[in-house]
Structures are given as C-alpha cells and as structure tokens.
PDB file of N, CA and C in Angstrom:
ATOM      1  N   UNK A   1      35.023  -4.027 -20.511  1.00  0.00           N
ATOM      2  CA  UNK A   1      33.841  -4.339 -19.732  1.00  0.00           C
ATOM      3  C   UNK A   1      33.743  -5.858 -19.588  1.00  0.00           C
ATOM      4  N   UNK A   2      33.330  -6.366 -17.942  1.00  0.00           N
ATOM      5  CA  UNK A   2      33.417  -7.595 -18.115  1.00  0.00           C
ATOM      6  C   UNK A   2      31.777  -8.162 -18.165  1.00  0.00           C
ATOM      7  N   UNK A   3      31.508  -9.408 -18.876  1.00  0.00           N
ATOM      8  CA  UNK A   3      29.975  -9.889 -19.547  1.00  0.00           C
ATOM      9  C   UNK A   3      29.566 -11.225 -18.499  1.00  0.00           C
ATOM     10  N   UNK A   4      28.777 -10.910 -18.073  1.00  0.00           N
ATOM     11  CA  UNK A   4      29.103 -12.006 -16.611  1.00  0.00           C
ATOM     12  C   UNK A   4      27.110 -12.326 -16.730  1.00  0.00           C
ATOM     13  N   UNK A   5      27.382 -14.085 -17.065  1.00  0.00           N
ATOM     14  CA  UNK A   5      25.997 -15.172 -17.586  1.00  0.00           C
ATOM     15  C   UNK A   5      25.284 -14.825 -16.224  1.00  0.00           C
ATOM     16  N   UNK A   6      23.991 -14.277 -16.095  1.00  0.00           N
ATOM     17  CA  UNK A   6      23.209 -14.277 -14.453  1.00  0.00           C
ATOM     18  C   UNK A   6      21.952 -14.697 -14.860  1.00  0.00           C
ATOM     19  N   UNK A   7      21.558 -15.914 -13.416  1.00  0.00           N
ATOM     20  CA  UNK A   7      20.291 -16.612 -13.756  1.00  0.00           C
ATOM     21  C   UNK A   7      19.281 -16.152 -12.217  1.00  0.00           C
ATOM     22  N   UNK A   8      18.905 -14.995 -12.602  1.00  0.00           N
ATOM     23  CA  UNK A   8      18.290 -14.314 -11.284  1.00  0.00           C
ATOM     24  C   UNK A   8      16.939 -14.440 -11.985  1.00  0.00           C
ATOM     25  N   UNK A   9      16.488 -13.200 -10.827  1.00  0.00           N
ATOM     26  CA  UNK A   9      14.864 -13.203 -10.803  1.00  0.00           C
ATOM     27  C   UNK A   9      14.902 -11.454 -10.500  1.00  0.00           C
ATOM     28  N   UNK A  10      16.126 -10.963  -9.879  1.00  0.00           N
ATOM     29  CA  UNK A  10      16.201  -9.578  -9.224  1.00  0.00           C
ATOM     30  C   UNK A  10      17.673  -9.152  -9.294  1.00  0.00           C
ATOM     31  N   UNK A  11      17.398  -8.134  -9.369  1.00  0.00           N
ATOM     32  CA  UNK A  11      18.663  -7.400  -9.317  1.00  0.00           C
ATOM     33  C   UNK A  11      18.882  -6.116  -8.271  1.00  0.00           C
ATOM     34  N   UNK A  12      19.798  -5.992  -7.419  1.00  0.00           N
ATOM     35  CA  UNK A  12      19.473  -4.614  -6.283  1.00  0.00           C
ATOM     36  C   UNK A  12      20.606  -3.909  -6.966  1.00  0.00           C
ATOM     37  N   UNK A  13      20.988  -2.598  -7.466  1.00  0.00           N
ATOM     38  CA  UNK A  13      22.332  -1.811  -7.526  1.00  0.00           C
ATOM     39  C   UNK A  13      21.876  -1.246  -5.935  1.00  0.00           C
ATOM     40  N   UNK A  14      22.623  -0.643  -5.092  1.00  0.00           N
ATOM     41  CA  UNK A  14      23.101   1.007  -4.144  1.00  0.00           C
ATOM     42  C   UNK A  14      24.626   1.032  -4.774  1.00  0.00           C
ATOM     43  N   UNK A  15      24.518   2.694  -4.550  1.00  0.00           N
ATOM     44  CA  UNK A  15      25.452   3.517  -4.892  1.00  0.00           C
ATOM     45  C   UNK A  15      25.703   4.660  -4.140  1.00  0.00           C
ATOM     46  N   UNK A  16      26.065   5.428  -5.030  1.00  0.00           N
ATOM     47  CA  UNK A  16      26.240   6.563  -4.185  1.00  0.00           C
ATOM     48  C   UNK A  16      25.133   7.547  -4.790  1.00  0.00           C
ATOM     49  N   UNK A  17      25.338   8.923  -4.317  1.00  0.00           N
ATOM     50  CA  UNK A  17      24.340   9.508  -4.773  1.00  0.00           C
ATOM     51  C   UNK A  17      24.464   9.736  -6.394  1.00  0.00           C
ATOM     52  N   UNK A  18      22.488   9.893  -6.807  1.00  0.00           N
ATOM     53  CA  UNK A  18      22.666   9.830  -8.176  1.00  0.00           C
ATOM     54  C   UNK A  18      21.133   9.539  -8.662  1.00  0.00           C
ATOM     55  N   UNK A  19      20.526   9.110  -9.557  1.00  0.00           N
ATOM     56  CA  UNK A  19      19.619   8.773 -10.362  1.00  0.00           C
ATOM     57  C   UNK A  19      19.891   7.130 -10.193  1.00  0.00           C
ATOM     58  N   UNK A  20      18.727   6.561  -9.848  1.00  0.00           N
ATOM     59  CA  UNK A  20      18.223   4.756 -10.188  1.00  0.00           C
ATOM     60  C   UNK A  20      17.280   4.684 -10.944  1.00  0.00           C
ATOM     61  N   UNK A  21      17.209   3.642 -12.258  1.00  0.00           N
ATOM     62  CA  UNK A  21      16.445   3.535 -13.230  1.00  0.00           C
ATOM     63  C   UNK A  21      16.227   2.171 -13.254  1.00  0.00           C
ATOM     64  N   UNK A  22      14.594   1.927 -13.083  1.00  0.00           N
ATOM     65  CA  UNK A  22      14.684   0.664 -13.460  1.00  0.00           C
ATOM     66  C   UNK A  22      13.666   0.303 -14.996  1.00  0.00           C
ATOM     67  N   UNK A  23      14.381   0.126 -16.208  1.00  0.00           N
ATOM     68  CA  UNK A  23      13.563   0.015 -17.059  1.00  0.00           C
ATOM     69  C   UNK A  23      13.061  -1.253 -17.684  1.00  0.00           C
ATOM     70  N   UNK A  24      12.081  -1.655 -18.290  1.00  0.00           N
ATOM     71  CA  UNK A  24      11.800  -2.858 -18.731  1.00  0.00           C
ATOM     72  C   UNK A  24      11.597  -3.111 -20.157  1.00  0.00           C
ATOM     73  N   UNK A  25      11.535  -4.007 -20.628  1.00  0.00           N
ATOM     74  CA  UNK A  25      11.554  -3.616 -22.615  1.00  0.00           C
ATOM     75  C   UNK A  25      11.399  -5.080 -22.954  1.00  0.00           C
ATOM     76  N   UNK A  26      10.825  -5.620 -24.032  1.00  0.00           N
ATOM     77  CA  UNK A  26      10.262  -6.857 -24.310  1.00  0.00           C
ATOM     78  C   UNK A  26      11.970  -7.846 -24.785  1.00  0.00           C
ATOM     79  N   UNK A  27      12.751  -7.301 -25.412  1.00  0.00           N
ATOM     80  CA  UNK A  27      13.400  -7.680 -25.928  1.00  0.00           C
ATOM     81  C   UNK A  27      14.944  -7.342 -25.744  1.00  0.00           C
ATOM     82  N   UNK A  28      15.812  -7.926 -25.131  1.00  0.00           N
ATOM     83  CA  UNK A  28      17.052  -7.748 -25.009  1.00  0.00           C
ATOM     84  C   UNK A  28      18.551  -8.428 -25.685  1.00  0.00           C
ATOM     85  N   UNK A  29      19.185  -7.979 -26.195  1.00  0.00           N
ATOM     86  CA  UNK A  29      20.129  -8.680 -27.219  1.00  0.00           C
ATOM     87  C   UNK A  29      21.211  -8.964 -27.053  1.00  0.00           C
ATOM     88  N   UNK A  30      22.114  -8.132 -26.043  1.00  0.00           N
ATOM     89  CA  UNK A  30      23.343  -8.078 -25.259  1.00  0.00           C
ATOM     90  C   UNK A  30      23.101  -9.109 -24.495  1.00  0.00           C
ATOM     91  N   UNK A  31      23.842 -10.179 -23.634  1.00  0.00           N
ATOM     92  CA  UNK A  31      23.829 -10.805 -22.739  1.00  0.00           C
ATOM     93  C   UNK A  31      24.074  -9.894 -21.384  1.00  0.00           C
ATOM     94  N   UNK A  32      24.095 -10.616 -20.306  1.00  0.00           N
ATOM     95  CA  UNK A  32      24.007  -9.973 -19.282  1.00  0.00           C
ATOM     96  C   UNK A  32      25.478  -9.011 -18.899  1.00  0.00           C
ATOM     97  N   UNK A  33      25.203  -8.096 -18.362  1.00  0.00           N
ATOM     98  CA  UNK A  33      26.647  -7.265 -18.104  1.00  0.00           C
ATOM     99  C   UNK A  33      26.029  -6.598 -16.846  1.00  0.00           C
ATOM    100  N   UNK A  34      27.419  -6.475 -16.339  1.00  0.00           N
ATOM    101  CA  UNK A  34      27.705  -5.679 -15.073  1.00  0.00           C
ATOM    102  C   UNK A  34      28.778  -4.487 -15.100  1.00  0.00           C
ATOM    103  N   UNK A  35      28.569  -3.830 -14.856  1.00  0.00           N
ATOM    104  CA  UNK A  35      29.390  -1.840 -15.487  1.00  0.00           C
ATOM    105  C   UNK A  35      29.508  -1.075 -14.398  1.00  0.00           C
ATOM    106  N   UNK A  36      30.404  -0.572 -13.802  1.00  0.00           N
ATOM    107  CA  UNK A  36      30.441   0.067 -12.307  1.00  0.00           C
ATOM    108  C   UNK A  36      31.491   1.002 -12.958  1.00  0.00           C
ATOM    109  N   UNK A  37      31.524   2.412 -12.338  1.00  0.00           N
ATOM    110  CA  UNK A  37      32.097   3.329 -12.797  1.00  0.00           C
ATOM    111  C   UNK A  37      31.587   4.215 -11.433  1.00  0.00           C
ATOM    112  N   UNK A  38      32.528   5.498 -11.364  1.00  0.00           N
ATOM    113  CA  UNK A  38      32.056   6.455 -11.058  1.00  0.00           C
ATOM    114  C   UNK A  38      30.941   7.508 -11.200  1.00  0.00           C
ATOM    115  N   UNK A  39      30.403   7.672 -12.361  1.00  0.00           N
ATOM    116  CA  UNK A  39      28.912   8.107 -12.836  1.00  0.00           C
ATOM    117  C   UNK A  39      28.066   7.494 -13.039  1.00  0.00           C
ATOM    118  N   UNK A  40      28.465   6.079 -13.417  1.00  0.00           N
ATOM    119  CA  UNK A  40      27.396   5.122 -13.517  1.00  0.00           C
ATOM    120  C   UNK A  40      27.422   3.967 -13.401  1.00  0.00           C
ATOM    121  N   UNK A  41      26.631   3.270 -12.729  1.00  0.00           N
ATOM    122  CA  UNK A  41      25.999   1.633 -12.616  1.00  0.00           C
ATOM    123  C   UNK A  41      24.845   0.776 -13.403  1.00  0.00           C
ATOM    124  N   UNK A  42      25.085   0.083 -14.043  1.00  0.00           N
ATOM    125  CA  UNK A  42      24.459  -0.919 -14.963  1.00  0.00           C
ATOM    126  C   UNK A  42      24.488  -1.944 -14.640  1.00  0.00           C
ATOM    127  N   UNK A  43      23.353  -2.408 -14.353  1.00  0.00           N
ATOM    128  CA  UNK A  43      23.136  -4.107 -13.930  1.00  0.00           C
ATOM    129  C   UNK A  43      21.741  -4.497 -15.068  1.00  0.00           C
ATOM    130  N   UNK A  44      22.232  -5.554 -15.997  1.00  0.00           N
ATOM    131  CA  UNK A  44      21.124  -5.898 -17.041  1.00  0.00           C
ATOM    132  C   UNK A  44      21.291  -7.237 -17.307  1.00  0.00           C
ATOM    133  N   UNK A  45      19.817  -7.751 -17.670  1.00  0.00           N
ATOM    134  CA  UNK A  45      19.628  -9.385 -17.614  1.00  0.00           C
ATOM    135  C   UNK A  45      18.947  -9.904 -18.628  1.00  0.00           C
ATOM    136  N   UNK A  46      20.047 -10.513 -19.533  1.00  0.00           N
ATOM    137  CA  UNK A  46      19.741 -11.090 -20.741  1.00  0.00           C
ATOM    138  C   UNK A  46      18.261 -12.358 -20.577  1.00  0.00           C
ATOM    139  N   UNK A  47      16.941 -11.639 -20.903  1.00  0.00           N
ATOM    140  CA  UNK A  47      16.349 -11.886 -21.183  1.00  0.00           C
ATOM    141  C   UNK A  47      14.978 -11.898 -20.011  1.00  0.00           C
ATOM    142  N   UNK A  48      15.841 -11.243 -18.899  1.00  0.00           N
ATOM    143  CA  UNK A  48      15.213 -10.983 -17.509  1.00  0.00           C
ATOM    144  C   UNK A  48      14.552  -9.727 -17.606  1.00  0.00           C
ATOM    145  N   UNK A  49      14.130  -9.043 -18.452  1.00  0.00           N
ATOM    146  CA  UNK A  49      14.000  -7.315 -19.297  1.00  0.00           C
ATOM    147  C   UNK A  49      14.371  -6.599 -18.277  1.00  0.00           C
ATOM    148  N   UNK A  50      15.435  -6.683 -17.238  1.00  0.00           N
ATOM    149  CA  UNK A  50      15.514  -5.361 -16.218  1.00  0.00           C
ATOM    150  C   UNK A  50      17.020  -4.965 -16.198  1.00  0.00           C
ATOM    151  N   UNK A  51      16.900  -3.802 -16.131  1.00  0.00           N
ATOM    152  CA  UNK A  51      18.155  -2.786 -16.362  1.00  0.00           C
ATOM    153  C   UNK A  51      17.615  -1.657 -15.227  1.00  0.00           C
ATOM    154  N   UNK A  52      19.036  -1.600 -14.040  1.00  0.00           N
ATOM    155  CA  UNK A  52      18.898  -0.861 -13.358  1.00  0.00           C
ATOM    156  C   UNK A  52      20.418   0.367 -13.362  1.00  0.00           C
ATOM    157  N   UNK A  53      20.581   1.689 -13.642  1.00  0.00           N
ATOM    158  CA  UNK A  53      21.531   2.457 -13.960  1.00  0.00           C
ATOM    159  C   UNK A  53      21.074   3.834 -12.822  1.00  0.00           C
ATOM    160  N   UNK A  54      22.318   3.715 -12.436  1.00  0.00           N
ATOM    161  CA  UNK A  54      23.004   5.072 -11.107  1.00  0.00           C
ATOM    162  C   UNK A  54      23.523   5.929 -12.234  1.00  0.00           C
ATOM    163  N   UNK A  55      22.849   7.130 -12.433  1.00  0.00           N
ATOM    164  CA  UNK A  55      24.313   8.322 -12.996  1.00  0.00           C
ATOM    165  C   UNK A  55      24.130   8.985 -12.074  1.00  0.00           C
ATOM    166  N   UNK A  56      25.700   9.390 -11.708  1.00  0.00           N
ATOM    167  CA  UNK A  56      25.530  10.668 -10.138  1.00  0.00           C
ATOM    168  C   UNK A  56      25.060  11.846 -11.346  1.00  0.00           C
ATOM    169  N   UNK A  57      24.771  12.737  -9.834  1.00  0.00           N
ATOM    170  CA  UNK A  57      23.740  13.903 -10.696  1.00  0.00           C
ATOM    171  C   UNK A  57      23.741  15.123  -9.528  1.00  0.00           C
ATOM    172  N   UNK A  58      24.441  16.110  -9.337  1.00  0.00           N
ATOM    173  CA  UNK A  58      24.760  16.953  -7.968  1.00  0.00           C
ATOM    174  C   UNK A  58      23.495  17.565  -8.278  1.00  0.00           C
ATOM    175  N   UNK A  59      22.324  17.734  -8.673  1.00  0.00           N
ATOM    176  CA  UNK A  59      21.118  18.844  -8.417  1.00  0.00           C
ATOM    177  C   UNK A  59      20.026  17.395  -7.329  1.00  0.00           C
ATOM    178  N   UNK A  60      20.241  15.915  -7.786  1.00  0.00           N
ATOM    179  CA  UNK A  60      18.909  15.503  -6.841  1.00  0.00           C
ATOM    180  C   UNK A  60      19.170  14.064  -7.297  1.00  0.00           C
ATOM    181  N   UNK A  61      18.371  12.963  -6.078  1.00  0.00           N
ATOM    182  CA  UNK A  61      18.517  11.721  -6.545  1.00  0.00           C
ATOM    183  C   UNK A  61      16.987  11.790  -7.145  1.00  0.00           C
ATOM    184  N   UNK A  62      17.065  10.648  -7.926  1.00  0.00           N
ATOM    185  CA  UNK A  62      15.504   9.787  -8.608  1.00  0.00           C
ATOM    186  C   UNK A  62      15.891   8.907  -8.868  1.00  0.00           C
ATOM    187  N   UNK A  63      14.804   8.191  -8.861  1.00  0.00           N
ATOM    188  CA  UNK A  63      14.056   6.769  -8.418  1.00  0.00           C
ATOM    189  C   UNK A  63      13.342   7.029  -9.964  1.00  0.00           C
ATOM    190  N   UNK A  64      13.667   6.266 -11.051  1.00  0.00           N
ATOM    191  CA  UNK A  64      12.288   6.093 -11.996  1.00  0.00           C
ATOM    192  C   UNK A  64      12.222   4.537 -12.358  1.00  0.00           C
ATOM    193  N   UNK A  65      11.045   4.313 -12.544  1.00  0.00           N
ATOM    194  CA  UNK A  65      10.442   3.014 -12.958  1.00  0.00           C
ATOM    195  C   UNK A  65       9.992   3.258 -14.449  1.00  0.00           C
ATOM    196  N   UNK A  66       9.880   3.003 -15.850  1.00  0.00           N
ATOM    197  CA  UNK A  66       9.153   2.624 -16.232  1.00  0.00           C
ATOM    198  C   UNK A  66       9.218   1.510 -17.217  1.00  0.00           C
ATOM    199  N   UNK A  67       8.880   1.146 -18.367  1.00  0.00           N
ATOM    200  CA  UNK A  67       8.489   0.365 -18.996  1.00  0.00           C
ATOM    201  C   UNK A  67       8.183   0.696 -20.660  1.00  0.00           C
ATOM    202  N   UNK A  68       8.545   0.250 -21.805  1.00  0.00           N
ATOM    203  CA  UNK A  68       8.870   0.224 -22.931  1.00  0.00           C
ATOM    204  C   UNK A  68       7.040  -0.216 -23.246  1.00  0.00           C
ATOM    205  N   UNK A  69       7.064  -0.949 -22.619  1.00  0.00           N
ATOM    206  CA  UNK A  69       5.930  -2.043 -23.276  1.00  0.00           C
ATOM    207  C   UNK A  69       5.355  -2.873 -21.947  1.00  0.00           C
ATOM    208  N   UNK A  70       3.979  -3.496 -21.622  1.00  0.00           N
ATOM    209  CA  UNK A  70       3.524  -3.752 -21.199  1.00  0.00           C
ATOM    210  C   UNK A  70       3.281  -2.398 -19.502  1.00  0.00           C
ATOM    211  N   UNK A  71       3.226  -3.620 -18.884  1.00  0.00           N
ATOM    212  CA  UNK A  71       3.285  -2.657 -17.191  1.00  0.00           C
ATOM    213  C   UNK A  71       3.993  -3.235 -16.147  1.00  0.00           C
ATOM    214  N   UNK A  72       4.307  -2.370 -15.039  1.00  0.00           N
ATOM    215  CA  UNK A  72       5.328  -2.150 -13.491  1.00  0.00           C
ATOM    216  C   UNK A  72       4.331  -2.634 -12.784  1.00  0.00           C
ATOM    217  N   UNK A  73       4.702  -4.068 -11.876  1.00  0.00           N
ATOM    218  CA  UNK A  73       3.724  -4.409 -10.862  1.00  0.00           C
ATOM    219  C   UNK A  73       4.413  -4.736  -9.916  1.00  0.00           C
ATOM    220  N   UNK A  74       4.437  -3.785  -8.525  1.00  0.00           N
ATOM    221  CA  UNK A  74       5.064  -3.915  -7.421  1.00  0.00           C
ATOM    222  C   UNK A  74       4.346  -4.623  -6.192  1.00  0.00           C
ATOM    223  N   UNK A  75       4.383  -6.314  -5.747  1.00  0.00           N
ATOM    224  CA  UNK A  75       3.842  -6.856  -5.464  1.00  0.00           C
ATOM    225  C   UNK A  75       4.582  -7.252  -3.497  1.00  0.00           C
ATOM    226  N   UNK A  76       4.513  -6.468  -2.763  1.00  0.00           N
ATOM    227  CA  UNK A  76       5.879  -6.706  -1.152  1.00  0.00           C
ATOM    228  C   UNK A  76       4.697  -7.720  -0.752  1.00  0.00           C
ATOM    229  N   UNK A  77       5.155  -8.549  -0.049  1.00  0.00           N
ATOM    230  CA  UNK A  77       4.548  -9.282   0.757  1.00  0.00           C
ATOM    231  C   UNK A  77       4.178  -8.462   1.837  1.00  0.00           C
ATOM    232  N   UNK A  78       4.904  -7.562   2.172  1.00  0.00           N
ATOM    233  CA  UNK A  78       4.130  -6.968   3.527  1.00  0.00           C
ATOM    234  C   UNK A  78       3.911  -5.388   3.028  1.00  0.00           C
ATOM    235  N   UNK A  79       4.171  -4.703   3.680  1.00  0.00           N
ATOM    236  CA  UNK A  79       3.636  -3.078   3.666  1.00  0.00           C
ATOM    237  C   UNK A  79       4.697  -2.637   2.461  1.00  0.00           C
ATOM    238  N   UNK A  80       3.638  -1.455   1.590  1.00  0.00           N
ATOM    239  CA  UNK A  80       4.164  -0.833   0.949  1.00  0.00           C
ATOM    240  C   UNK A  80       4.216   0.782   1.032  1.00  0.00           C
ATOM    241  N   UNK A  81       5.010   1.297   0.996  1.00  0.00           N
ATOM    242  CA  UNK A  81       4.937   3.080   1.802  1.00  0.00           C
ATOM    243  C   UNK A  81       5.289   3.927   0.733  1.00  0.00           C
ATOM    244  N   UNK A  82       4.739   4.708   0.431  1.00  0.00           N
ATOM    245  CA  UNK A  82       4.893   5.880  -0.858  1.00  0.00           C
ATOM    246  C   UNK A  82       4.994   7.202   0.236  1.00  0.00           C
ATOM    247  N   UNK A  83       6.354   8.184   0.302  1.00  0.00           N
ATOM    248  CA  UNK A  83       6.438   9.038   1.515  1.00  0.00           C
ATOM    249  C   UNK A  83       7.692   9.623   0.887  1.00  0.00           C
ATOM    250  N   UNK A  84       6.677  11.210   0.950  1.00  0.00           N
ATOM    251  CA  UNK A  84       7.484  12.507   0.825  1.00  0.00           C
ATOM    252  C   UNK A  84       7.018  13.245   0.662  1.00  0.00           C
ATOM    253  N   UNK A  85       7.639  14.463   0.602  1.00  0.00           N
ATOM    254  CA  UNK A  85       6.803  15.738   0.835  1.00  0.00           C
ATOM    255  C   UNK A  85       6.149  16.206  -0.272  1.00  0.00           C
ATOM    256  N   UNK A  86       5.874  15.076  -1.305  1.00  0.00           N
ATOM    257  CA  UNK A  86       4.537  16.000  -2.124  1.00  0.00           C
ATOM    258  C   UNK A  86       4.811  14.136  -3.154  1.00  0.00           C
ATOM    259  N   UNK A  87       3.797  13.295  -2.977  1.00  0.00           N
ATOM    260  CA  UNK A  87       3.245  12.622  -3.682  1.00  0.00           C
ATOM    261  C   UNK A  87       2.288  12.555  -5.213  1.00  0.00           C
ATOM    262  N   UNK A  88       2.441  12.332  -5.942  1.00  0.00           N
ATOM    263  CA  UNK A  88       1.517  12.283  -7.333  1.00  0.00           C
ATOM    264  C   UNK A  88       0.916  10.674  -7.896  1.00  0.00           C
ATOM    265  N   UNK A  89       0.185  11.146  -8.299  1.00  0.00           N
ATOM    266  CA  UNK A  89      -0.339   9.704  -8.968  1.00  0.00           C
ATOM    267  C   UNK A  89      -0.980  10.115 -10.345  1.00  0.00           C
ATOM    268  N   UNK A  90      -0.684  10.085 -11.228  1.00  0.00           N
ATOM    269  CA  UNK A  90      -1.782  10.234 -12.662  1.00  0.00           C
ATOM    270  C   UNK A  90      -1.515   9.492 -13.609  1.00  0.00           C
ATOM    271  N   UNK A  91      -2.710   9.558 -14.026  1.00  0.00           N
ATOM    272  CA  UNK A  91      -2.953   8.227 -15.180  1.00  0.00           C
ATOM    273  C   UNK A  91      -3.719   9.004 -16.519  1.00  0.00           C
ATOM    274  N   UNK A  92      -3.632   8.296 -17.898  1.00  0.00           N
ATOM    275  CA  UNK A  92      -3.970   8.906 -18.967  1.00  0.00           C
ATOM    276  C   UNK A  92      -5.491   8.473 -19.058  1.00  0.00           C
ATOM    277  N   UNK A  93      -5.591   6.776 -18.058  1.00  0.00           N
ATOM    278  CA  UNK A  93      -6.990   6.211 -18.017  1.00  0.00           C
ATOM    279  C   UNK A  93      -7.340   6.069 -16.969  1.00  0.00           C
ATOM    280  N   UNK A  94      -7.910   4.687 -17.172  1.00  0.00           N
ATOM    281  CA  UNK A  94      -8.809   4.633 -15.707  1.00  0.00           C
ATOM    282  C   UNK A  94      -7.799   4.800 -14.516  1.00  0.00           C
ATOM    283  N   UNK A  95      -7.971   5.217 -13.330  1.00  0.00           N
ATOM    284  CA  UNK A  95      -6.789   5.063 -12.473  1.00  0.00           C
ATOM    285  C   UNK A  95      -8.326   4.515 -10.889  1.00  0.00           C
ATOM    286  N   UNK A  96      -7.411   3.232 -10.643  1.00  0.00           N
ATOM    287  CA  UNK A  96      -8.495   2.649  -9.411  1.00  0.00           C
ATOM    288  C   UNK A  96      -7.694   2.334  -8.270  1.00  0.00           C
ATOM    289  N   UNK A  97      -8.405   3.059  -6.982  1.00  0.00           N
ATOM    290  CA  UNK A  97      -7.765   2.698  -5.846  1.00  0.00           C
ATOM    291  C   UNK A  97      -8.610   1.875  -5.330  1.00  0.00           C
ATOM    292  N   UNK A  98      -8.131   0.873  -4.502  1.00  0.00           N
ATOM    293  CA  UNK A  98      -9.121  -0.803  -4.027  1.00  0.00           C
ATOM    294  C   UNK A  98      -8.544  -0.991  -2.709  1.00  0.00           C
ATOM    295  N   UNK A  99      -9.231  -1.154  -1.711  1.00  0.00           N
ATOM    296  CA  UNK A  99      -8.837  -1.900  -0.245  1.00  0.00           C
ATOM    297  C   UNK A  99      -9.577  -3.164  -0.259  1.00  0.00           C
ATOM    298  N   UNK A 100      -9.478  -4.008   0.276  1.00  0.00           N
ATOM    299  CA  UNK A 100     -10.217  -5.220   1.236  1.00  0.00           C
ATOM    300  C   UNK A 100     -10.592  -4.584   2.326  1.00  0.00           C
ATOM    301  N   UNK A 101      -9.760  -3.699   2.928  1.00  0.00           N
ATOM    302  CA  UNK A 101      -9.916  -3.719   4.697  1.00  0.00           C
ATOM    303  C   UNK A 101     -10.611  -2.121   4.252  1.00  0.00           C
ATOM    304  N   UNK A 102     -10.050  -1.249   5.254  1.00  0.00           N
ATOM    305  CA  UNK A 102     -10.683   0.372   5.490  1.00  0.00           C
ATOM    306  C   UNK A 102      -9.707   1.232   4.513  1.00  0.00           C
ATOM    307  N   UNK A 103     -10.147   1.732   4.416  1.00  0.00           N
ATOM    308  CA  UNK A 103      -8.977   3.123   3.297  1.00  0.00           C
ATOM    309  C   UNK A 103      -9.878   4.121   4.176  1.00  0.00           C
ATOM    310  N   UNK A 104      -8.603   4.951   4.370  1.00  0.00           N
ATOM    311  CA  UNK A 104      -8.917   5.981   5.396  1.00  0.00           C
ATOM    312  C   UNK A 104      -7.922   7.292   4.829  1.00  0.00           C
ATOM    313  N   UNK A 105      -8.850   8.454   4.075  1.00  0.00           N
ATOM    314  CA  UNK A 105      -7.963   9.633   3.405  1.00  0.00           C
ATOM    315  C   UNK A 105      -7.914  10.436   4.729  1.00  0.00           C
ATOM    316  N   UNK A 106      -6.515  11.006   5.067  1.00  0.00           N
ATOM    317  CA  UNK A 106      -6.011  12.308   6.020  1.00  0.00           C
ATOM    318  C   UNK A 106      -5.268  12.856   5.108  1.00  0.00           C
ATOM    319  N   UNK A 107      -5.655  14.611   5.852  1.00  0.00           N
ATOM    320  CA  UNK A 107      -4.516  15.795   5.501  1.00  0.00           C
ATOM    321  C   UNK A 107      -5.603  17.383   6.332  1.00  0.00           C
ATOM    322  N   UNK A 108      -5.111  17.584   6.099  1.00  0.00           N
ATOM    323  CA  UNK A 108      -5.583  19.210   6.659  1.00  0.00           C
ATOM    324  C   UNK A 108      -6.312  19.566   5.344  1.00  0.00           C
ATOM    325  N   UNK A 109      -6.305  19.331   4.096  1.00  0.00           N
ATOM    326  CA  UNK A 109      -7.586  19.714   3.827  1.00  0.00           C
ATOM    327  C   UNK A 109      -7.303  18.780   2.355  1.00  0.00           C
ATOM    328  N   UNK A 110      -8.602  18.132   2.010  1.00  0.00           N
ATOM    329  CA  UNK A 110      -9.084  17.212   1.328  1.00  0.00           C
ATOM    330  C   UNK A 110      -9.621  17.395   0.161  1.00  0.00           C
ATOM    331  N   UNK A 111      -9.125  17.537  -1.147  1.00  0.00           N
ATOM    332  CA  UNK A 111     -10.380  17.926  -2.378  1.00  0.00           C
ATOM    333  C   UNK A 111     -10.280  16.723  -2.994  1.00  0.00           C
ATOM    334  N   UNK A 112     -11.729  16.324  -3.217  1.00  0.00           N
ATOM    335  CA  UNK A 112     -12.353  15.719  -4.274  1.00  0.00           C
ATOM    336  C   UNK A 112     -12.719  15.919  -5.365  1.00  0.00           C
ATOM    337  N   UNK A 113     -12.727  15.947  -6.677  1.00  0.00           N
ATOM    338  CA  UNK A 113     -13.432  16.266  -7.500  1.00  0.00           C
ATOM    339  C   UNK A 113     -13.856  15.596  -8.551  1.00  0.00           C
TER     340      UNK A 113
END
C-alpha cells in the first residue's frame, strides 16, 4: 500500500458501483493513505478526521454519513436537494426545521402530528 502526505480540506472518491462512507472520528493515527482495489476505495486524512470507503455490494448502492463524535454539517453555497422515492429524517432529540424565506410542505396527503 502506498502512504501518500495530503494537505486538503476535501476529499471526492467515484467508483463504481458500491457503498460510500463518509466517517468522522476525533482522532486519527495512520498518516494519510490512498487504497484502490476492486471492492474497495479508501481515501483518509491524517488529522483531517475524514475517511471515505467504496465496497462494491451487488444488492444496492449507499451513501452513509456519520460521525464517531461530535456532528455532520453540510453547508453548499447554493441549493441543497434530498430526492428519492421515500425520504426519512429522525432524531433521538430535538429535530428543527428553519427557513428565512417560505417553507412550503407538498404531497397528496400530509400528516402532522
């Protein structure tokens, strides 16, 4: 495996089909490495806490985000789009949705509770 010094801010893997992970963790000990294989992709940043890994997977791709410790804050300068055929959001606590401008809920049918 080759150990290759990176002074980023971001890291992008694409691959082929498979599982993307992006995890975060306070503390990292390995220096930075780069790992490309056929089942899997590893891109990790000594001291940058992000590790992003492809394993192909023939039943489905995913996308997971999470985090060891602290929290995931996804900040685009422009539009952000959450889209597919069945969305979730849950939280163990408070969970707050906030506009400045209009928030406007659609669907064919709406529960509140």
């Amino acid at each position: 495996m080759k150990r290759i010094e990176m002074l980023v801010a971001a890291v992008a893997v694409s691959g082929a089909v498979g599982a993307i992970a992006l995890h975060s963790a306070r503390a990292q000990t390995e220096p930075a490495q780069i790992k490309t294989g056929v089942d899997a992709r590893i891109a990790a940043l000594e001291q940058k806490v992000a590790t992003l890994e492809a394993q192909n997977t023939e039943l489905r791709n995913v996308i997971q985000i999470s985090t060891a410790a602290g929290s995931v804050t996804i900040k685009p300068t422009g539009q952000l789009v959450l889209k597919g055929t069945s969305v979730a959001v849950e939280s163990t606590g408070t969970t707050e949705l906030k506009s400045s401008g209009t928030m406007t809920l659609k669907g064919a049918l709406i529960n509140i509770n």
